[in-house]
PDB file of N, CA and C in Angstrom:
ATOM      1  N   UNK A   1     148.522  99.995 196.918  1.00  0.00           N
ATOM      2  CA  UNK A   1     149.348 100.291 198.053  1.00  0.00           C
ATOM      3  C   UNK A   1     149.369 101.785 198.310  1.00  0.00           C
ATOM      4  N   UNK A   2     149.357 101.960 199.716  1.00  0.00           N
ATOM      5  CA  UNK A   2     149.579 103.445 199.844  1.00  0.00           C
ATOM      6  C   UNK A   2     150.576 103.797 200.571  1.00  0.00           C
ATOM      7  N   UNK A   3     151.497 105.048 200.052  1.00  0.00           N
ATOM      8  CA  UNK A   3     152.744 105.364 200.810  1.00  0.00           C
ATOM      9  C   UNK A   3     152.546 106.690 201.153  1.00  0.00           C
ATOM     10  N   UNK A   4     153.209 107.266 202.165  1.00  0.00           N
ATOM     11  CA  UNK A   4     153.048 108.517 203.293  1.00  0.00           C
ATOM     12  C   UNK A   4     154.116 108.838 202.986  1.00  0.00           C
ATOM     13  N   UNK A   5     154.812 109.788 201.581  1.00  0.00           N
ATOM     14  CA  UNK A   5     155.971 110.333 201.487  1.00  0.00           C
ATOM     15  C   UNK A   5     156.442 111.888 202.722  1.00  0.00           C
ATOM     16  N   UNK A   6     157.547 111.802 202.973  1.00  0.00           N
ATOM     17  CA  UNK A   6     157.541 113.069 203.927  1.00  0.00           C
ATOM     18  C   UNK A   6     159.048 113.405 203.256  1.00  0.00           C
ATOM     19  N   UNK A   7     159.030 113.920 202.071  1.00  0.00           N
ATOM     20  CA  UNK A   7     160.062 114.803 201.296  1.00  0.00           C
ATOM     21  C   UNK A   7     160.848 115.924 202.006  1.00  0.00           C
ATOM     22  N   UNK A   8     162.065 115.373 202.604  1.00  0.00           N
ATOM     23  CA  UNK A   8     162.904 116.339 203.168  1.00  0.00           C
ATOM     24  C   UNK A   8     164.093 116.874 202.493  1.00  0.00           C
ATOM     25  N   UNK A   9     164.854 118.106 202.999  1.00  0.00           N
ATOM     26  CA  UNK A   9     166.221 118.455 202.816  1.00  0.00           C
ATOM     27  C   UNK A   9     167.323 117.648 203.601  1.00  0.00           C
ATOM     28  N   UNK A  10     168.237 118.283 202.781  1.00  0.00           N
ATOM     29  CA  UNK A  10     169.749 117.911 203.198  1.00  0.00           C
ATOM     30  C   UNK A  10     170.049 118.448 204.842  1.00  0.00           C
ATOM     31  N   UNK A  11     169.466 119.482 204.496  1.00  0.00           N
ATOM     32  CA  UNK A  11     169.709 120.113 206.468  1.00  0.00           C
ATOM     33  C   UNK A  11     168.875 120.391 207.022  1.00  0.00           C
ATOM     34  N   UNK A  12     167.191 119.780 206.644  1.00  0.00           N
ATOM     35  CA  UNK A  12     166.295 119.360 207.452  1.00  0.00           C
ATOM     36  C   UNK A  12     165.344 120.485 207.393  1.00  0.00           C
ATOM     37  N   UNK A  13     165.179 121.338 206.968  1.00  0.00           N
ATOM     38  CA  UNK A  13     165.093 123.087 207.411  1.00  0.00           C
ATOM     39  C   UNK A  13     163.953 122.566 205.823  1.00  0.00           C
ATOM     40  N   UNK A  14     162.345 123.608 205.709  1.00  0.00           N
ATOM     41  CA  UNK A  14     162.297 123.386 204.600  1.00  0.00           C
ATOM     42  C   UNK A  14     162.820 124.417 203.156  1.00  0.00           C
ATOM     43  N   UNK A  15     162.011 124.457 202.376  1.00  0.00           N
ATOM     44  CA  UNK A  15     162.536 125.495 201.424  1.00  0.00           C
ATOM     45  C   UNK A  15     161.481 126.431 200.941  1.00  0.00           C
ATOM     46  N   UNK A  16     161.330 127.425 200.970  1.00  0.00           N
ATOM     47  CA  UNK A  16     160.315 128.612 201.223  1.00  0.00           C
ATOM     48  C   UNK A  16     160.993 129.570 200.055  1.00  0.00           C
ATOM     49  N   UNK A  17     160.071 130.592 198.953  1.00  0.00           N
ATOM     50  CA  UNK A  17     160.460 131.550 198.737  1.00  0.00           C
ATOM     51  C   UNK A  17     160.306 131.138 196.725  1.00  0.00           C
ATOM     52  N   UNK A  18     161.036 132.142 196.440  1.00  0.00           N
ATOM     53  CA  UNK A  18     161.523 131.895 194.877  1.00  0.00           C
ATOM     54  C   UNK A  18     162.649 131.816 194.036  1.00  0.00           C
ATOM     55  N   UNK A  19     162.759 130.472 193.442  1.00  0.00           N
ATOM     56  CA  UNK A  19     164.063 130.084 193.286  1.00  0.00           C
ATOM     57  C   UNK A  19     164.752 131.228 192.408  1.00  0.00           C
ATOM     58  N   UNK A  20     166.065 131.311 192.117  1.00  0.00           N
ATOM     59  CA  UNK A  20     166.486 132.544 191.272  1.00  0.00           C
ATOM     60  C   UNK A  20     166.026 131.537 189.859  1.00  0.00           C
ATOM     61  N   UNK A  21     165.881 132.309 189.022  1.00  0.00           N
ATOM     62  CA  UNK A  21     165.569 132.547 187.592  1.00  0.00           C
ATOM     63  C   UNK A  21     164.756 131.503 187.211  1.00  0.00           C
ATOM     64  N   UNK A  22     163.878 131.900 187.796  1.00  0.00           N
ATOM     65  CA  UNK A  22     162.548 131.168 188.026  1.00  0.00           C
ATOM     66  C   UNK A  22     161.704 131.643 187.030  1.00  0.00           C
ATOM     67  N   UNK A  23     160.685 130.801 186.688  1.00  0.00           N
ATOM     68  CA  UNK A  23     158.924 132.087 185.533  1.00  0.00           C
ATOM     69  C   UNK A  23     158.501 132.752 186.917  1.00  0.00           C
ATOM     70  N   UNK A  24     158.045 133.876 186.387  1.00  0.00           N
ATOM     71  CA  UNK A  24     157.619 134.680 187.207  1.00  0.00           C
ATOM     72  C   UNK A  24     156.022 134.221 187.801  1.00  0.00           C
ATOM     73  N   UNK A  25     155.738 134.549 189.203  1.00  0.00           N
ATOM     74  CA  UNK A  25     154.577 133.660 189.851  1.00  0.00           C
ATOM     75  C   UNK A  25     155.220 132.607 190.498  1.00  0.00           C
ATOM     76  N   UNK A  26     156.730 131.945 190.426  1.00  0.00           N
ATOM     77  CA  UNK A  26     156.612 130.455 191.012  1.00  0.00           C
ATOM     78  C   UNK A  26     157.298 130.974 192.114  1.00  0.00           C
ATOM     79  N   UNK A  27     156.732 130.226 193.090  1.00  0.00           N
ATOM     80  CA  UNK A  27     156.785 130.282 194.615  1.00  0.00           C
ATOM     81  C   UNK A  27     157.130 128.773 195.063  1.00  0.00           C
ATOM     82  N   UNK A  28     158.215 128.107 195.867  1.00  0.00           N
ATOM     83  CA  UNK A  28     158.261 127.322 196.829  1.00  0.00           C
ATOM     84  C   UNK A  28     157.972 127.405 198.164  1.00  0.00           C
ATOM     85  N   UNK A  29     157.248 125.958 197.952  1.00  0.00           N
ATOM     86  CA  UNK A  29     156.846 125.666 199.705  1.00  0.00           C
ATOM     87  C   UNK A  29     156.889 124.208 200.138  1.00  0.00           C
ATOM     88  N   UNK A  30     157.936 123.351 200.306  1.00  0.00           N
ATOM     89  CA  UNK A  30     158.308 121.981 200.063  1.00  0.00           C
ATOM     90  C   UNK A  30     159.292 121.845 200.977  1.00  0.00           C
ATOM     91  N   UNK A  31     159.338 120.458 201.384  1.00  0.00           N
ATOM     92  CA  UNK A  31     160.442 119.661 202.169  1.00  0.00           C
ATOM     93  C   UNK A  31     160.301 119.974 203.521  1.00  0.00           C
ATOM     94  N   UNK A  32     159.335 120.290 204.173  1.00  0.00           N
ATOM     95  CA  UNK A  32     158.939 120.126 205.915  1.00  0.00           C
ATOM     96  C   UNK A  32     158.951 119.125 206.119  1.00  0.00           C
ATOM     97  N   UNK A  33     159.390 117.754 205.816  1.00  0.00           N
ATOM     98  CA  UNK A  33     159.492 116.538 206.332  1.00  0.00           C
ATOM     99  C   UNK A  33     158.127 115.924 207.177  1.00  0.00           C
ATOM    100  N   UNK A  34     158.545 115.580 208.308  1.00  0.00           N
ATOM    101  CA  UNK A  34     157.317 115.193 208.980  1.00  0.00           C
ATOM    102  C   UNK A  34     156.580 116.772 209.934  1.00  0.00           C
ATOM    103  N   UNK A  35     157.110 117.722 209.356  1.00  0.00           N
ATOM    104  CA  UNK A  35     156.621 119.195 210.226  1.00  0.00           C
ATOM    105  C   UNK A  35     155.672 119.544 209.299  1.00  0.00           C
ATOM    106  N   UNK A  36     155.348 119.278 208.712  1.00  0.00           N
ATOM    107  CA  UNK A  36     154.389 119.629 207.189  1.00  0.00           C
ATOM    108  C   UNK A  36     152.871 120.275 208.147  1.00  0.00           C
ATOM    109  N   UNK A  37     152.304 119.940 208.837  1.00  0.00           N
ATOM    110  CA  UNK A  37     150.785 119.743 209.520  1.00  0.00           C
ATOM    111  C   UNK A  37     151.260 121.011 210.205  1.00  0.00           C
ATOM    112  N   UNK A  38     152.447 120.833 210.863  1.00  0.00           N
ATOM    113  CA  UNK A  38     152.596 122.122 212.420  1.00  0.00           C
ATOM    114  C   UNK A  38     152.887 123.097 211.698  1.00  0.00           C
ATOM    115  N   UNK A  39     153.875 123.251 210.147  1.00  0.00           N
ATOM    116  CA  UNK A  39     154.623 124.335 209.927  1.00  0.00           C
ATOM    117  C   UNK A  39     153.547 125.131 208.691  1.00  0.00           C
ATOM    118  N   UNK A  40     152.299 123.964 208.639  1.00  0.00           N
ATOM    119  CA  UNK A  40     151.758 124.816 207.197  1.00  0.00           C
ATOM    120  C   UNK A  40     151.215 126.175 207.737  1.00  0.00           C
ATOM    121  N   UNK A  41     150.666 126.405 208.606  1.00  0.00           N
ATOM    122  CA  UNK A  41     150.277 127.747 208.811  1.00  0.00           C
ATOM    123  C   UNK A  41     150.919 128.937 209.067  1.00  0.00           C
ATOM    124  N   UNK A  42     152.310 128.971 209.612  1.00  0.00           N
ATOM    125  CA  UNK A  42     153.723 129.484 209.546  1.00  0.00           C
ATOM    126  C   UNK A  42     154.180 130.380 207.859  1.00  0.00           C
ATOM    127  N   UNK A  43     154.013 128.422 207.650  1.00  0.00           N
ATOM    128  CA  UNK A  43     154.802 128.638 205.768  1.00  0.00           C
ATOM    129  C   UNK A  43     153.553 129.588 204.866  1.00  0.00           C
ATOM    130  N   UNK A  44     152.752 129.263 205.159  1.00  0.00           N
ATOM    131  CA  UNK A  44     151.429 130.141 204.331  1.00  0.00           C
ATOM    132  C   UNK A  44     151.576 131.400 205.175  1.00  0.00           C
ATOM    133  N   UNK A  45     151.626 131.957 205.817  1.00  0.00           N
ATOM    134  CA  UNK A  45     151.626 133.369 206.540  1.00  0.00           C
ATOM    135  C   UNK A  45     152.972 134.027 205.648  1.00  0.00           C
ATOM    136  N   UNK A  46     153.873 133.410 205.602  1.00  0.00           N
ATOM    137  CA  UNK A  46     154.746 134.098 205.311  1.00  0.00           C
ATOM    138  C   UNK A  46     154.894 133.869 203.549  1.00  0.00           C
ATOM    139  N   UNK A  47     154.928 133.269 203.027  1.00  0.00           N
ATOM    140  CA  UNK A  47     154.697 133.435 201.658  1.00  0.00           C
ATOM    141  C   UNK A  47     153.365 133.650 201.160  1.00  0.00           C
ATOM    142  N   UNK A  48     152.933 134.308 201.598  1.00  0.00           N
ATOM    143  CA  UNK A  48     151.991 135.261 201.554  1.00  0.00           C
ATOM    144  C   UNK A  48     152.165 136.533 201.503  1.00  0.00           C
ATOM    145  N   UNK A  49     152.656 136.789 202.449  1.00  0.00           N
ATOM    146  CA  UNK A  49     153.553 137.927 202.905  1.00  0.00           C
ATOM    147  C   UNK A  49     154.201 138.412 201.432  1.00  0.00           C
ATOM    148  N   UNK A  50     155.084 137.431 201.240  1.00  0.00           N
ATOM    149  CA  UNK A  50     156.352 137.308 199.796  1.00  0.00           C
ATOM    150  C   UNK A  50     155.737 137.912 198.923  1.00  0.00           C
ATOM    151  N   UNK A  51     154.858 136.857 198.535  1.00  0.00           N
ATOM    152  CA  UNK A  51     154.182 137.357 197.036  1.00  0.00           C
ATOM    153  C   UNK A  51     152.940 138.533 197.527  1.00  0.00           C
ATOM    154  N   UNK A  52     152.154 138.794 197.872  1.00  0.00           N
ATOM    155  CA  UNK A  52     151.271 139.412 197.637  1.00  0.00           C
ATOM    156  C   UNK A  52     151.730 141.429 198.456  1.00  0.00           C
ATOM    157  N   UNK A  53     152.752 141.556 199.065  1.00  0.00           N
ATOM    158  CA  UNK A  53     152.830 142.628 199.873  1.00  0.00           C
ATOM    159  C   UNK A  53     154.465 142.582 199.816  1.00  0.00           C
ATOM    160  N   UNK A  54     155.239 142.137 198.664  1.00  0.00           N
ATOM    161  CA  UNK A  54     156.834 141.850 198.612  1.00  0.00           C
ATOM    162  C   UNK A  54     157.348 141.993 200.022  1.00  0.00           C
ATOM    163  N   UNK A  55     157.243 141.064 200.459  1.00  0.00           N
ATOM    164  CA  UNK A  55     158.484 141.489 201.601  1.00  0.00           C
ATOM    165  C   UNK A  55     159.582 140.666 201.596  1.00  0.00           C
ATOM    166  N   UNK A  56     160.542 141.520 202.163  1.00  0.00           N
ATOM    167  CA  UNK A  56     161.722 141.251 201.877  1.00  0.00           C
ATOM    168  C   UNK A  56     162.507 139.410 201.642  1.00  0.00           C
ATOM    169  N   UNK A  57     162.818 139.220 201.039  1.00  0.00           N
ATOM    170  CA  UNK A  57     162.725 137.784 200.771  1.00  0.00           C
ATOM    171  C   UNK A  57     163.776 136.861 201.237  1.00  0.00           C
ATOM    172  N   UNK A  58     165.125 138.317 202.061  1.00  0.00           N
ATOM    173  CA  UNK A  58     166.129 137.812 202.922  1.00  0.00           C
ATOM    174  C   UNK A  58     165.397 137.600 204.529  1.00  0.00           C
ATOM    175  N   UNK A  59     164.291 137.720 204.618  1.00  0.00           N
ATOM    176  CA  UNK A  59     163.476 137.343 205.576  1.00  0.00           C
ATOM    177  C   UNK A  59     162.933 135.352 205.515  1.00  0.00           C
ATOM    178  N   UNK A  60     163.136 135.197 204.686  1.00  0.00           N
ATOM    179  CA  UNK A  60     163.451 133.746 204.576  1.00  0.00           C
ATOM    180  C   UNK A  60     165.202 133.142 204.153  1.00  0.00           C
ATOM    181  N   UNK A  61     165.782 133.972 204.535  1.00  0.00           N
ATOM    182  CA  UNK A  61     167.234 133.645 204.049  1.00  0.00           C
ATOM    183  C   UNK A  61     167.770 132.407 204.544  1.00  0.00           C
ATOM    184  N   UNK A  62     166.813 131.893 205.437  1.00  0.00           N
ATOM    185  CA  UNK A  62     167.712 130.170 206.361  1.00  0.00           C
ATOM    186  C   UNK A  62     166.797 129.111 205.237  1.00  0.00           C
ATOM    187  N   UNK A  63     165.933 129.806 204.683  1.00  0.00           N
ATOM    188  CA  UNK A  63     164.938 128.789 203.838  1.00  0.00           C
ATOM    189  C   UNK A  63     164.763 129.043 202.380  1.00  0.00           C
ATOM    190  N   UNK A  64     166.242 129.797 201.957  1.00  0.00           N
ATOM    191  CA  UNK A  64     166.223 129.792 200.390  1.00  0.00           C
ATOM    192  C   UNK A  64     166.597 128.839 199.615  1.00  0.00           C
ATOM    193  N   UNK A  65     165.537 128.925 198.510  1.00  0.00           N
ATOM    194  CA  UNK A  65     165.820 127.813 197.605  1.00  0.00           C
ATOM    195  C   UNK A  65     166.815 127.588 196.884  1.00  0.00           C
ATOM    196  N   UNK A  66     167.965 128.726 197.066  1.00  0.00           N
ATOM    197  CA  UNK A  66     169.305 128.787 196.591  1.00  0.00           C
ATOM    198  C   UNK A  66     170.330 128.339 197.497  1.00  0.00           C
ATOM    199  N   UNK A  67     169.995 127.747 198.721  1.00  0.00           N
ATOM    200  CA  UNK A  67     171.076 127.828 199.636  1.00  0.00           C
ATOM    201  C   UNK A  67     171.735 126.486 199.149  1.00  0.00           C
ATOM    202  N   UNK A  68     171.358 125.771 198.193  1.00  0.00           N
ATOM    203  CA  UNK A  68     172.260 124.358 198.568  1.00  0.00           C
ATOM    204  C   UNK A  68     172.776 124.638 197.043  1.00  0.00           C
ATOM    205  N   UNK A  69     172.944 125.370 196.257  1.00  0.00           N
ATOM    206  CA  UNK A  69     173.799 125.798 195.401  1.00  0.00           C
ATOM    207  C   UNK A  69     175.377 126.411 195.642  1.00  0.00           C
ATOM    208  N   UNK A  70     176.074 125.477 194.816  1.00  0.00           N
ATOM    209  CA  UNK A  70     177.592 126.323 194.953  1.00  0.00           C
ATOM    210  C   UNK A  70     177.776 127.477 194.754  1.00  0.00           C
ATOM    211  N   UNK A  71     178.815 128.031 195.900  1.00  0.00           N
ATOM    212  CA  UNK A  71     178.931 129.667 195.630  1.00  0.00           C
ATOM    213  C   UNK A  71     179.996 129.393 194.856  1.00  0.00           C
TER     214      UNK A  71
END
């Protein structure tokens, strides 16, 4: 059998960036739901960006992997 998973968030948005206290090198790029095809070239431009030329990483601040953590 074959299944077509499309792994989303809680608020739909995906999750981009590096989680806090993470191994160093790990990068997220997960949960575009069914936007996965339109948003991969977006999501690769910009975590790209991240890791290889640091930029600022509150530049993904609507797509941190910390946002669904209690403050």
């Amino acid at each position: 059998r074959w299944a077509g998973l499309r792994p989303g968030t809680p608020d739909g948005a995906p999750i981009l960036g590096r989680p806090a206290e993470s191994p160093e090198g790990l990068f997220l790029a997960l949960g575009h739901y069914r936007n996965g095809v339109l948003l991969a070239p977006e999501t690769a431009e910009k975590l790209t960006s991240l890791i290889l030329e640091g930029e600022n990483a509150s530049a993904l601040g609507a797509f941190s992997p910390g946002r669904f953590e209690p403050r």
